[in-house]
C-alpha atoms as a PDB file:
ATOM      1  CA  UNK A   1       0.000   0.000   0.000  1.00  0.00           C
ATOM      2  CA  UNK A   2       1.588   3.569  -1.239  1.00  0.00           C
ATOM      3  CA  UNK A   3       0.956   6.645   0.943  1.00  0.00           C
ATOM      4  CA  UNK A   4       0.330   9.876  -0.151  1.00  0.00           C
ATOM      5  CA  UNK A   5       0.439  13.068   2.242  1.00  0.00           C
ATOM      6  CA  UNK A   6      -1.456  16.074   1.211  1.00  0.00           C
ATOM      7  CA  UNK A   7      -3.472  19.283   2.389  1.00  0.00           C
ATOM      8  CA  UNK A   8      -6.898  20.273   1.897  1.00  0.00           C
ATOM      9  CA  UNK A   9      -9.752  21.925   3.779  1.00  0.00           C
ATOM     10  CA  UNK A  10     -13.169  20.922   4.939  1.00  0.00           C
ATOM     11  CA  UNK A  11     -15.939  23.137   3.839  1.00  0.00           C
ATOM     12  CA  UNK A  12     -19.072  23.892   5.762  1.00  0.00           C
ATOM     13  CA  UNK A  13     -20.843  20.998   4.283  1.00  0.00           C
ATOM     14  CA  UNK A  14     -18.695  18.659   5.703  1.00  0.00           C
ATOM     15  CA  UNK A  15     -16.971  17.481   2.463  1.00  0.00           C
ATOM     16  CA  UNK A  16     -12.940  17.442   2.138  1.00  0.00           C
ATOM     17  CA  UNK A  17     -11.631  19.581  -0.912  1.00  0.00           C
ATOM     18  CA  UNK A  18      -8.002  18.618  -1.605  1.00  0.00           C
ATOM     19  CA  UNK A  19      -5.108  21.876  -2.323  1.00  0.00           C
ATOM     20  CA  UNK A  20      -3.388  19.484  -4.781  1.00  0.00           C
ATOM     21  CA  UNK A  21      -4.589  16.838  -7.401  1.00  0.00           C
ATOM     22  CA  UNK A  22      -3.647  13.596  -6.420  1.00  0.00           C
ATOM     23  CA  UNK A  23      -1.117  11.678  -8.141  1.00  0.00           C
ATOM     24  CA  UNK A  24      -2.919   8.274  -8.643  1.00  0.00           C
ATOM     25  CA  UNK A  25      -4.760   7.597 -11.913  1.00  0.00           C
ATOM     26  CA  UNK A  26      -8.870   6.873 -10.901  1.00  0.00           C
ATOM     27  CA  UNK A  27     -11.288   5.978 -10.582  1.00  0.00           C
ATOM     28  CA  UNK A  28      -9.943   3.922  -7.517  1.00  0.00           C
ATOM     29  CA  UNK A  29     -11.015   3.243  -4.030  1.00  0.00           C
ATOM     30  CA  UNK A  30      -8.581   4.575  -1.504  1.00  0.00           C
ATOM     31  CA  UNK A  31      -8.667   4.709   2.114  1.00  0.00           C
ATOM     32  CA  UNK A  32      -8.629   8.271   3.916  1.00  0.00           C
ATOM     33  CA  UNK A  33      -7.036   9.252   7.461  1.00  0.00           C
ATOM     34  CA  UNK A  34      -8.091  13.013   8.294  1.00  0.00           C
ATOM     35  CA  UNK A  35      -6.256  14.689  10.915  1.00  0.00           C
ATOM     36  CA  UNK A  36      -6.760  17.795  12.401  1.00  0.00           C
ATOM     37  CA  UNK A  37      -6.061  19.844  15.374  1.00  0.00           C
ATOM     38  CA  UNK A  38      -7.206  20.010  18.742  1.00  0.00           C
ATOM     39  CA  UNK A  39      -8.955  23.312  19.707  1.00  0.00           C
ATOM     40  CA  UNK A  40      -6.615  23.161  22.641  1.00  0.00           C
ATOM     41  CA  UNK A  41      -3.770  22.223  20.449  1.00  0.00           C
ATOM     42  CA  UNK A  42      -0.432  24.999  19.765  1.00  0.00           C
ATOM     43  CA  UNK A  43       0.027  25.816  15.878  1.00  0.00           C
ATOM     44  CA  UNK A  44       3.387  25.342  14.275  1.00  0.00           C
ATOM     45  CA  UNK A  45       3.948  28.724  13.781  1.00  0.00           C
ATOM     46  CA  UNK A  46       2.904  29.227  17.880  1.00  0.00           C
ATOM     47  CA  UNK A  47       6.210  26.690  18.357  1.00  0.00           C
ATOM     48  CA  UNK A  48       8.136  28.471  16.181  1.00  0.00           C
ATOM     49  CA  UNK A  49       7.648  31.710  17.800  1.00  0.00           C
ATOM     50  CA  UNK A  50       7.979  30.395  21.270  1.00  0.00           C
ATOM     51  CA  UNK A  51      11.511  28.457  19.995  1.00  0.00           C
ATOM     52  CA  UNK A  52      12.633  31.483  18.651  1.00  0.00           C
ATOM     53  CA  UNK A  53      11.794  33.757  22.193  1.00  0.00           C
ATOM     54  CA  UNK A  54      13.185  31.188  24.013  1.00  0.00           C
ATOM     55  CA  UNK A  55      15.955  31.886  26.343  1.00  0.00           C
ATOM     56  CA  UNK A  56      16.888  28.215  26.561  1.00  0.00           C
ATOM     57  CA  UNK A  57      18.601  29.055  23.099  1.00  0.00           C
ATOM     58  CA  UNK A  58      20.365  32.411  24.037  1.00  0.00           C
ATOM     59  CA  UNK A  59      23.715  30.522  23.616  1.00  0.00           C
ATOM     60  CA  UNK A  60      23.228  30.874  19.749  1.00  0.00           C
ATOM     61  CA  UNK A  61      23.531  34.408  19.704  1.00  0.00           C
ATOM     62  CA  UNK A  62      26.965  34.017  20.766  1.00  0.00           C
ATOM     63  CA  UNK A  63      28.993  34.977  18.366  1.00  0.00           C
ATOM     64  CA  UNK A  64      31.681  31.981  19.518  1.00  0.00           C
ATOM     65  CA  UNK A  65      28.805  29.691  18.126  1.00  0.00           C
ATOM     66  CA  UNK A  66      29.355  30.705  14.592  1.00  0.00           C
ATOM     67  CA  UNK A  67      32.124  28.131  13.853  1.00  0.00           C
ATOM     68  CA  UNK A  68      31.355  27.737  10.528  1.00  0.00           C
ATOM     69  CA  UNK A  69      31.456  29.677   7.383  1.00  0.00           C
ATOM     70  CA  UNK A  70      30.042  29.955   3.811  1.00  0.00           C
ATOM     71  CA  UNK A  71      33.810  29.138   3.021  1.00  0.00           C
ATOM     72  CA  UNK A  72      33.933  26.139   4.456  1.00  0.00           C
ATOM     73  CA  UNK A  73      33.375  22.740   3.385  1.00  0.00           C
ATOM     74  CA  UNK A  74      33.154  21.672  -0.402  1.00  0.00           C
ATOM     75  CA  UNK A  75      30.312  22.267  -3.143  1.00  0.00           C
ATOM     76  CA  UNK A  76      28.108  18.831  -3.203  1.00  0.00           C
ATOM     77  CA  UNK A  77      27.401  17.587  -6.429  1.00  0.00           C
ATOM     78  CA  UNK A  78      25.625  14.457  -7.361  1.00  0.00           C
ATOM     79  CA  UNK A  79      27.853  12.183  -9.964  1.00  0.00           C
ATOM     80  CA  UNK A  80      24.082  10.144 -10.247  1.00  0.00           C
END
């Protein structure tokens, strides 16, 4: 069985409109998990925001953290 992960929204009838065509030639029966948040539950961007105000992470504005450079290491390029 193949998985697929995608967005979409539920409108106020109840029905599930996708943000992206699928990529599976129909018609064919698939099976559906919906998940959505918890009213009580923090947004991503919340988490972000409260990682990024964190003072647990003050350290990184040190500037002896910045041990690396654009200069270093070598360009990547796959020989595929």
């Amino acid at each position: 069985m193949n998985a697929v992960e995608t967005t979409g929204v539920v409108d106020a009838q109840r029905q599930l409109h996708l943000d992206q065509p699928l990529p599976v030639a129909g018609p064919s029966r698939v099976r559906v998990i919906v998940l959505f948040p918890d009213s009580d539950e923090i947004s991503e961007s919340d988490w972000l925001k409260a990682a990024a105000t964190n003072p647990a992470f003050d350290f990184l504005k040190d500037s002896a953290e910045d041990i690396y450079s654009a200069a270093d290491g070598k360009e990547f390029r796959d020989q595929r």
